[in-house]
Protein backbone atom coordinates (compact mmCIF):
# COMPACT_ATOMS: atom_id res chain seq x y z
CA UNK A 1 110.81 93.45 84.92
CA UNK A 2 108.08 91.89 83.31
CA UNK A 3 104.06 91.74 82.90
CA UNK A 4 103.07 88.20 84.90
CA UNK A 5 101.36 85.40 83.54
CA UNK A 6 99.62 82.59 85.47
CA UNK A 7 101.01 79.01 85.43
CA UNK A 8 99.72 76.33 86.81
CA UNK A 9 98.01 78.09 89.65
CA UNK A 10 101.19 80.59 90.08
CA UNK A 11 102.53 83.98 89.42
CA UNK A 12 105.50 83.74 86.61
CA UNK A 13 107.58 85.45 86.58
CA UNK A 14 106.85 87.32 89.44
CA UNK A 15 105.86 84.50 91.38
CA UNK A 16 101.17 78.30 94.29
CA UNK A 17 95.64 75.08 99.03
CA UNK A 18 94.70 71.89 99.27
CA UNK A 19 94.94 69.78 101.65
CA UNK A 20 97.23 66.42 101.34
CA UNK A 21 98.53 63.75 103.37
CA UNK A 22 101.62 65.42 104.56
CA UNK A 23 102.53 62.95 107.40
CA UNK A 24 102.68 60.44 105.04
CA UNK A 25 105.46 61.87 102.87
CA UNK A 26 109.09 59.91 103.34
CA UNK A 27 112.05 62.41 103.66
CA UNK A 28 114.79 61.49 100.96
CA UNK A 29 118.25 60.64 102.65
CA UNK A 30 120.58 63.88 102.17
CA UNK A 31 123.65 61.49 99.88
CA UNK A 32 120.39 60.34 97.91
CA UNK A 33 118.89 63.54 97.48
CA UNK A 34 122.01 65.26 96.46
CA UNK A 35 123.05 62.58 93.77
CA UNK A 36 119.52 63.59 92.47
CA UNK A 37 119.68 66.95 92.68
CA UNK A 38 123.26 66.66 90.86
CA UNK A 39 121.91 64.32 88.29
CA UNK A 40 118.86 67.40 87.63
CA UNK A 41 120.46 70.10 87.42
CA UNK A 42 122.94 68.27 84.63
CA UNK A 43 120.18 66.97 82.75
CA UNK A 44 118.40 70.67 83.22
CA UNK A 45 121.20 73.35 82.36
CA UNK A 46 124.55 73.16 80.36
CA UNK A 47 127.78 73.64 82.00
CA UNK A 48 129.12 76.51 79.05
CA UNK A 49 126.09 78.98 79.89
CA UNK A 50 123.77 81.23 82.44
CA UNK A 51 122.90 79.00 84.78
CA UNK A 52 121.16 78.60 88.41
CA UNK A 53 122.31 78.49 91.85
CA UNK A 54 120.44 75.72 94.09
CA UNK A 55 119.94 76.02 98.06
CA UNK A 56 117.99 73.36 100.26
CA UNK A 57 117.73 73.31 104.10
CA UNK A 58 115.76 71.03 106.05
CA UNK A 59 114.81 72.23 109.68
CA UNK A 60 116.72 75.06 109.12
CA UNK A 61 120.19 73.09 107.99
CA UNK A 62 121.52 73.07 104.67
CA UNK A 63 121.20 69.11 103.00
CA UNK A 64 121.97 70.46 99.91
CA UNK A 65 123.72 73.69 98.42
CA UNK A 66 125.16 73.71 94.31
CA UNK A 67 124.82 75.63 91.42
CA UNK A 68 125.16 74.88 87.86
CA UNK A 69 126.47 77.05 84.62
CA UNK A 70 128.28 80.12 84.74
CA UNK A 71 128.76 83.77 86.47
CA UNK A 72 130.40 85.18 83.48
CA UNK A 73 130.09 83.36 79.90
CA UNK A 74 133.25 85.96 78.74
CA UNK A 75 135.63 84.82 81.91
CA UNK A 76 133.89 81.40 81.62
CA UNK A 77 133.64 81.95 85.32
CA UNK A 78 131.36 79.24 87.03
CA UNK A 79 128.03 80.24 89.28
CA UNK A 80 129.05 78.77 93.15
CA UNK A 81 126.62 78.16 96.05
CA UNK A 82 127.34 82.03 97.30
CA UNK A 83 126.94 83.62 93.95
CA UNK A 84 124.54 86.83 94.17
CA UNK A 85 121.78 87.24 91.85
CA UNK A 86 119.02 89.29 91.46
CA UNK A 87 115.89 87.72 93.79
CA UNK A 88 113.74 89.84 91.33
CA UNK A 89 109.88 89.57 93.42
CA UNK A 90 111.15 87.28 95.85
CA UNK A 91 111.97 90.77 96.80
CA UNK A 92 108.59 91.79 97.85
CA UNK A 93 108.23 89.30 101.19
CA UNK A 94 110.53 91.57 102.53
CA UNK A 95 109.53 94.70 101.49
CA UNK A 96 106.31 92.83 102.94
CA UNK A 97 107.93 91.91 106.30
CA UNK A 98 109.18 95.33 106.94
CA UNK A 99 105.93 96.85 106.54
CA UNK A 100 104.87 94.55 109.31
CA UNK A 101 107.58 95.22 111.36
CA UNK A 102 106.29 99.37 111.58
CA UNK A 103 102.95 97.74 112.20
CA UNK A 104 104.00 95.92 115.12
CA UNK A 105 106.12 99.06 116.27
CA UNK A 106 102.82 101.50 115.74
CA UNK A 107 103.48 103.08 113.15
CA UNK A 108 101.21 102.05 110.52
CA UNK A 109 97.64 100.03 109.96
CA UNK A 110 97.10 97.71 107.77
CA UNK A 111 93.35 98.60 107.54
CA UNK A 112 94.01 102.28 107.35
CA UNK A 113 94.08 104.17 103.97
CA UNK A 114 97.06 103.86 102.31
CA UNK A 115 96.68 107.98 101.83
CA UNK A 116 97.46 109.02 104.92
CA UNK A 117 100.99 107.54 104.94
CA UNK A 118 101.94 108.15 101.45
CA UNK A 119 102.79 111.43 98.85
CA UNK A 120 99.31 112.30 96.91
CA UNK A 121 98.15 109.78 94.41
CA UNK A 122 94.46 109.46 93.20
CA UNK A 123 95.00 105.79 92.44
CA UNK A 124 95.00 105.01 95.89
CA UNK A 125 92.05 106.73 97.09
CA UNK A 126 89.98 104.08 98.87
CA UNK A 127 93.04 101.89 98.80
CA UNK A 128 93.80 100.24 102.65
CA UNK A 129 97.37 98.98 103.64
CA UNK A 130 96.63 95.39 103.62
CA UNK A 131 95.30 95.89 100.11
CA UNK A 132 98.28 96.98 98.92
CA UNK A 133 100.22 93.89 100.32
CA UNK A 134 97.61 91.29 98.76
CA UNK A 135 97.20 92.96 95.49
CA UNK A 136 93.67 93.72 95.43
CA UNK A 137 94.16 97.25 95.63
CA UNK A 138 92.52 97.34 92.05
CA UNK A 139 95.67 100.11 91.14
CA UNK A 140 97.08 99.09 87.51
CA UNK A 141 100.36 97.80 87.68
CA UNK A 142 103.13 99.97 86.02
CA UNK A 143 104.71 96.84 84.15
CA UNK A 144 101.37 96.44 82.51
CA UNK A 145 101.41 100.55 80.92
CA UNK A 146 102.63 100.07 77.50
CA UNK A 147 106.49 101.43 77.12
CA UNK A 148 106.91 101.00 80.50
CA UNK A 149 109.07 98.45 80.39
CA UNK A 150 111.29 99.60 77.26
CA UNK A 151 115.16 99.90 77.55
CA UNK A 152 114.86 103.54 77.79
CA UNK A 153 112.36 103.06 80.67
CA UNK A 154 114.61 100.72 82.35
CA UNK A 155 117.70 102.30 81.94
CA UNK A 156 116.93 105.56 83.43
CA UNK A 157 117.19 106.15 87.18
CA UNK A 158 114.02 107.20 89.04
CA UNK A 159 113.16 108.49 92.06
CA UNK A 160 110.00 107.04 94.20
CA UNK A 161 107.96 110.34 93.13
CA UNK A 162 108.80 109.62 89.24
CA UNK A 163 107.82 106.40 89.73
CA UNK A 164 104.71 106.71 91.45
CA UNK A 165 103.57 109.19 88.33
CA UNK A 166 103.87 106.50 85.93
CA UNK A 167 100.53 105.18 87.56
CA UNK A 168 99.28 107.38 90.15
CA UNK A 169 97.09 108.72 87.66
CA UNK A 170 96.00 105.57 85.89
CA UNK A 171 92.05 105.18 86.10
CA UNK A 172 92.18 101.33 88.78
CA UNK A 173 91.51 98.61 86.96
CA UNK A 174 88.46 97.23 89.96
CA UNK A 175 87.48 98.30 93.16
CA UNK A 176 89.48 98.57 95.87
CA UNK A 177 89.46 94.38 97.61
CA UNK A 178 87.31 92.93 94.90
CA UNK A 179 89.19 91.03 92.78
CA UNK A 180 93.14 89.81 92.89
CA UNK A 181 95.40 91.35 90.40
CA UNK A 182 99.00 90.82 90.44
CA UNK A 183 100.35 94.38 90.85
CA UNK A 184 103.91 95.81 90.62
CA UNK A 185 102.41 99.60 91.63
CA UNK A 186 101.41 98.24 94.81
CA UNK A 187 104.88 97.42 95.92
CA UNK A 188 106.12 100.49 95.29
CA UNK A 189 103.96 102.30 97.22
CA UNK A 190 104.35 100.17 100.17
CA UNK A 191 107.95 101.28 99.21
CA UNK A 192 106.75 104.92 99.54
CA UNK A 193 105.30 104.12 102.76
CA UNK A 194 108.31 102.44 104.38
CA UNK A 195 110.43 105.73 103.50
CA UNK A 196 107.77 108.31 104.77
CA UNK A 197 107.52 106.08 108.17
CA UNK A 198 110.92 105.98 108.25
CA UNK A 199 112.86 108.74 106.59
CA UNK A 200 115.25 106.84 104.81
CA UNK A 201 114.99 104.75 101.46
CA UNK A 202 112.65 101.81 101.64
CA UNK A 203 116.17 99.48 100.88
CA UNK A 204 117.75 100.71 103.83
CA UNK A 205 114.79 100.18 105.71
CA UNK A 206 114.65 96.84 104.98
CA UNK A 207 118.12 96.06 105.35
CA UNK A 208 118.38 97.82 108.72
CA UNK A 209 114.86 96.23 109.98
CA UNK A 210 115.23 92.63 108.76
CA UNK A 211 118.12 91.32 107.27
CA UNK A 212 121.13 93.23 108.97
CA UNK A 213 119.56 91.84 112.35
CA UNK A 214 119.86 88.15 110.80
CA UNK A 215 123.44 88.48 109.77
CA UNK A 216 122.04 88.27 106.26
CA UNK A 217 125.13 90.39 105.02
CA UNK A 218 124.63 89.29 100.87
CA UNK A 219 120.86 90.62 100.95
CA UNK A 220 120.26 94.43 99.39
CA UNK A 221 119.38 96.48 96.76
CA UNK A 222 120.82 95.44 93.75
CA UNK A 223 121.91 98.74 92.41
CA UNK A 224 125.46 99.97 92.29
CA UNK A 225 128.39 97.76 93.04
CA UNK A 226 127.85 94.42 93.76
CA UNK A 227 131.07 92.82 94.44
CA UNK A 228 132.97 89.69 93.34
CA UNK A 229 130.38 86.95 93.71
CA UNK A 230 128.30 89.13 91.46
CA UNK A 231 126.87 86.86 88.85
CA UNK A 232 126.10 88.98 85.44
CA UNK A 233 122.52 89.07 84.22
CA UNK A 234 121.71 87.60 80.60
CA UNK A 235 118.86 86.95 78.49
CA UNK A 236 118.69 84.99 74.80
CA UNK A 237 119.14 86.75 71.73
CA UNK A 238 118.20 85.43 68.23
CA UNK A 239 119.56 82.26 66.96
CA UNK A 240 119.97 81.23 70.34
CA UNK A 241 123.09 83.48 71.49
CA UNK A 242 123.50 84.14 74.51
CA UNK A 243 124.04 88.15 75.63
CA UNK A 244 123.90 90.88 78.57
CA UNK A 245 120.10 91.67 79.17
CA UNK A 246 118.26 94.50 78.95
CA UNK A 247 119.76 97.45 80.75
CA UNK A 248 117.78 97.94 83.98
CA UNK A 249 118.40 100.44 86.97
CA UNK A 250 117.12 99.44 90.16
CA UNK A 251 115.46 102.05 90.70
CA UNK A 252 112.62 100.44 88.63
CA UNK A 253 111.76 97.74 90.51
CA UNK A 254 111.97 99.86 93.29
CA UNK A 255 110.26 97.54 96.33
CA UNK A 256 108.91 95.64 93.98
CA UNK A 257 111.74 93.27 92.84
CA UNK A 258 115.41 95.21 93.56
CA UNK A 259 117.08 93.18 95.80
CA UNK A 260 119.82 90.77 95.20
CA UNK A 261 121.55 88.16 97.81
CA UNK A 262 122.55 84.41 97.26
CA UNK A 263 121.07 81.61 97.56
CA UNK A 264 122.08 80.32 100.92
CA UNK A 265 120.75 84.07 102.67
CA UNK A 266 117.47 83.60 101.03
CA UNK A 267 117.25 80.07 103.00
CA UNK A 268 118.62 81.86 106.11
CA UNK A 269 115.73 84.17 105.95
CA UNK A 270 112.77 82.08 105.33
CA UNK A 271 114.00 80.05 108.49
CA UNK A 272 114.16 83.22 110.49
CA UNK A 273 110.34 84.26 108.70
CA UNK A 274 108.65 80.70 109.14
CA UNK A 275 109.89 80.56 113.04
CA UNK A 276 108.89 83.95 114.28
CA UNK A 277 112.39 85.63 114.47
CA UNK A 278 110.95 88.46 112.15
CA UNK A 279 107.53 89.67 112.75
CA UNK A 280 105.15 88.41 115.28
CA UNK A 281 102.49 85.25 115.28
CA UNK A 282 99.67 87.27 114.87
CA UNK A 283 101.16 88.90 112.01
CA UNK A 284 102.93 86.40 110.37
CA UNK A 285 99.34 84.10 110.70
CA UNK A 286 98.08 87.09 108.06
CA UNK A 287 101.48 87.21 105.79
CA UNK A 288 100.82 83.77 104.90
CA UNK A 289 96.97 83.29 105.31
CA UNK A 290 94.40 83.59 101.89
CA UNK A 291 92.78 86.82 100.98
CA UNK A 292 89.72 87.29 101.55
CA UNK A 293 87.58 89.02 98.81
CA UNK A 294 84.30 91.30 98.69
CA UNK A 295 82.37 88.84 97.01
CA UNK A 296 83.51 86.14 99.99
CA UNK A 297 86.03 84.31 97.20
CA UNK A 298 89.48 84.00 97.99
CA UNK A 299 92.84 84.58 96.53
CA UNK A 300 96.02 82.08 97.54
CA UNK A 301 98.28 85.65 97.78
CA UNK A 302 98.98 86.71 101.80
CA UNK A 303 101.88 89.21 102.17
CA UNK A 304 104.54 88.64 99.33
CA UNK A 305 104.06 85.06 99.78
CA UNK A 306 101.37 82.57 98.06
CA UNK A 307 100.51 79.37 98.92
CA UNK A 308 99.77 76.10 97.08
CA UNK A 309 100.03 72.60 96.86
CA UNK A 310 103.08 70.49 95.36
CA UNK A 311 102.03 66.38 95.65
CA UNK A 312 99.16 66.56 97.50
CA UNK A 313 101.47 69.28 100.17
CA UNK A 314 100.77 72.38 100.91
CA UNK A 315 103.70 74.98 100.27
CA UNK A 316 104.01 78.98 101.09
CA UNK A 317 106.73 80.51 98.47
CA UNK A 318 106.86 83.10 95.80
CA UNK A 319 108.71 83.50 92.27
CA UNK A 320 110.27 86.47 90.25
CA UNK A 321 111.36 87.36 87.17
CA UNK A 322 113.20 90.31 85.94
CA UNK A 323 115.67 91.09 83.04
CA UNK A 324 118.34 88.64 83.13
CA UNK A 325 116.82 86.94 86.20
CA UNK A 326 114.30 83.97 87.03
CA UNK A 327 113.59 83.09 90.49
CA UNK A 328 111.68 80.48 92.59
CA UNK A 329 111.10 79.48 96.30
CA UNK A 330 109.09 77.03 98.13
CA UNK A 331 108.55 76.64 101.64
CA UNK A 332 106.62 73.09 103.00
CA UNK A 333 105.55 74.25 106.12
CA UNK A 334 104.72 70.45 107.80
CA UNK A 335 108.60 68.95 107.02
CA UNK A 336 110.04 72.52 107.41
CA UNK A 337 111.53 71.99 104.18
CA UNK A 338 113.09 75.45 101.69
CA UNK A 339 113.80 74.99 98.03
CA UNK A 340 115.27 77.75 95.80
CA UNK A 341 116.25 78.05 92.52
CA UNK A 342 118.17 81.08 91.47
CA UNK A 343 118.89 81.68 87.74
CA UNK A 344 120.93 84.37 86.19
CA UNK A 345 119.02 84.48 82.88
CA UNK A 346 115.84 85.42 81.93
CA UNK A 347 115.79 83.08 79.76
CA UNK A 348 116.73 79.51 81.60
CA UNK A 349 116.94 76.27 79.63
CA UNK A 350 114.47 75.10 82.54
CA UNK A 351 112.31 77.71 84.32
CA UNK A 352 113.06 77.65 87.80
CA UNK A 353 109.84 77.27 89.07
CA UNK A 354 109.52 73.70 87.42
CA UNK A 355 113.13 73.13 88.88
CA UNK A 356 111.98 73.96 92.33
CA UNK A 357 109.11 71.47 92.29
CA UNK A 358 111.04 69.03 90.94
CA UNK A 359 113.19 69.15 94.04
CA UNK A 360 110.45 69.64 96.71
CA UNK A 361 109.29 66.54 94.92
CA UNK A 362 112.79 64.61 95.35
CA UNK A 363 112.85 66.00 99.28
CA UNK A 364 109.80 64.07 99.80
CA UNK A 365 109.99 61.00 97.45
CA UNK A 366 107.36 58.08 98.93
């Protein structure tokens, strides 16, 4: 897991408002969109190494569903559409989801303190719910706390106590809803909460509260066995060879980036999301809706989901990166249009996120 950086208006790797002229936008026809979405992905990633998987459903439907590069650069076995791969912080939408789901069932508040529903932790003192969700919680990130994210760090197994002392402690870097900072630490306390509400692990939590109900079988946590359609994580090492990443347990990312699933699950659940079959209007209105800030400014982040604009459109999505793992998504709300881009390398010959637009782009070619 890594620190994030902004790019062009997004969160990279861990994950984009204006207003355009939607309406005006001419869906491609699915033979024509696929010979271009062929033709991309071979001008975007050799055939011999790490490579992505590609999903894209319109209204729900799959027009398009590919992948490009391979599983396993020993076996030379190829990536396929069901390949699973590490979503990395696509992860946090439903760590997100099922914190709205014990909201709707009474069990939590979004504007309460975080406190009352989690272990002690001094960095969260003044800290509500919903600030933890948006990331204005002003708490410093744990990827940001230098040898954090070192192999031995990674490596190791920890427990959601360990964790939380890696930052618990840590003086906030700004009030409490004043400014927007991207922050791991957040996640895993909404982690914390989700297993104190509960009683189980926040992954089973989320597996029994919104994916298991959606027949979303390839979706959960990444660690231990995987199975078959596992696709090995791998990064870039010098002179340009290609090798296993970094060594990372699970555990780390915690609710914050540890789930894995394929391509064609993650489209299954943004349909279910974006048409109320997971959390309620009211709620789902705030998942996706700007933050407001104490100064009256805004921030693009709802509920593990930002949006943005792609050609003059307005998208809701998220991104994620992790070791041996880039991820992108894109919802466009007014065709009902999903894009992802899975990659099993940290280190992708194209970044997914530009591969994403790039699609969205084709989907709606004038």
């Amino acid at each position: 897991m890594r620190a994030e950086v902004r790019q062009a208006g997004r969160i990279v790797p861990f994950l984009l408002l204006c207003m355009g002229n939607a309406g005006m936008a001419r869906v491609e026809p699915p033979r024509t969109l696929s010979r271009g979405i062929d033709r991309l992905l071979a001008e975007s990633y050799p055939e011999d190494a790490p490579g992505v998987t590609v999903i894209v459903t319109r209204h729900g439907k799959t027009v398009y569903s590919g992948a490009r590069g391979l599983a396993d650069v020993d076996r030379q076995s190829p990536l396929k559409p069901d390949s699973i791969l590490r979503y990395a912080s696509i992860s946090k939408q439903f760590t997100a989801a099922t914190i709205l789901k014990l909201t709707q069932d009474g069990k939590l508040a979004l504007d309460a303190s975080a406190s009352q529903y989690l272990p002690p932790c001094p960095a969260a003192k003044g800290v509500t719910v919903r600030q933890l969700l948006n990331h204005t919680s002003g708490i410093r990130s744990y990827t940001d706390i230098p040898g954090a994210v070192s192999v031995e760090s990674t490596g190791r197994v920890w427990t959601t106590d360990s964790l939380m002392a890696l930052f618990c402690n840590q003086k906030p870097v700004s009030p409490p809803g004043a400014r927007y900072q991207y922050n791991n630490s957040g996640y895993v306390l909404l982690g914390a909460i989700i297993e104190r509400a509960t009683g189980i692990s926040w992954h089973d939590a989320v597996m029994m509260r919104t994916t298991r109900p959606l027949g979303l079988q390839s979706i959960r946590w990444g660690g231990g066995a995987i199975g078959k359609d596992w696709a090995r994580p791998y990064t870039r090492l010098g002179g340009g060879v290609v090798g296993l990443a970094q060594p990372v347990d699970m555990s780390f990312p915690h609710a914050a980036g540890a789930l894995v699933g394929t391509a064609r699950d993650l489209a299954r659940w943004s349909s279910a999301l974006h048409h109320g079959r997971v959390v309620n209007q009211a709620l789902y209105d705030q998942m996706i809706s700007p933050t407001k800030l104490t100064d009256n400014t805004s921030s693009d982040y709802g509920f593990g989901l930002e949006n943005g604009v792609v050609d003059g459109v307005p998208v809701i999505g998220h991104s994620g990166g992790i070791m041996g793992g880039q991820t992108d998504s894109l919802y466009v709300p007014s065709q009902d249009l999903f894009v992802a881009v899975l990659a099993n390398t940290d280190a992708p010959a194209v970044a997914p996120s530009l591969t994403v637009r790039r699609i969205v782009t084709l989907a709606m070619k004038p």
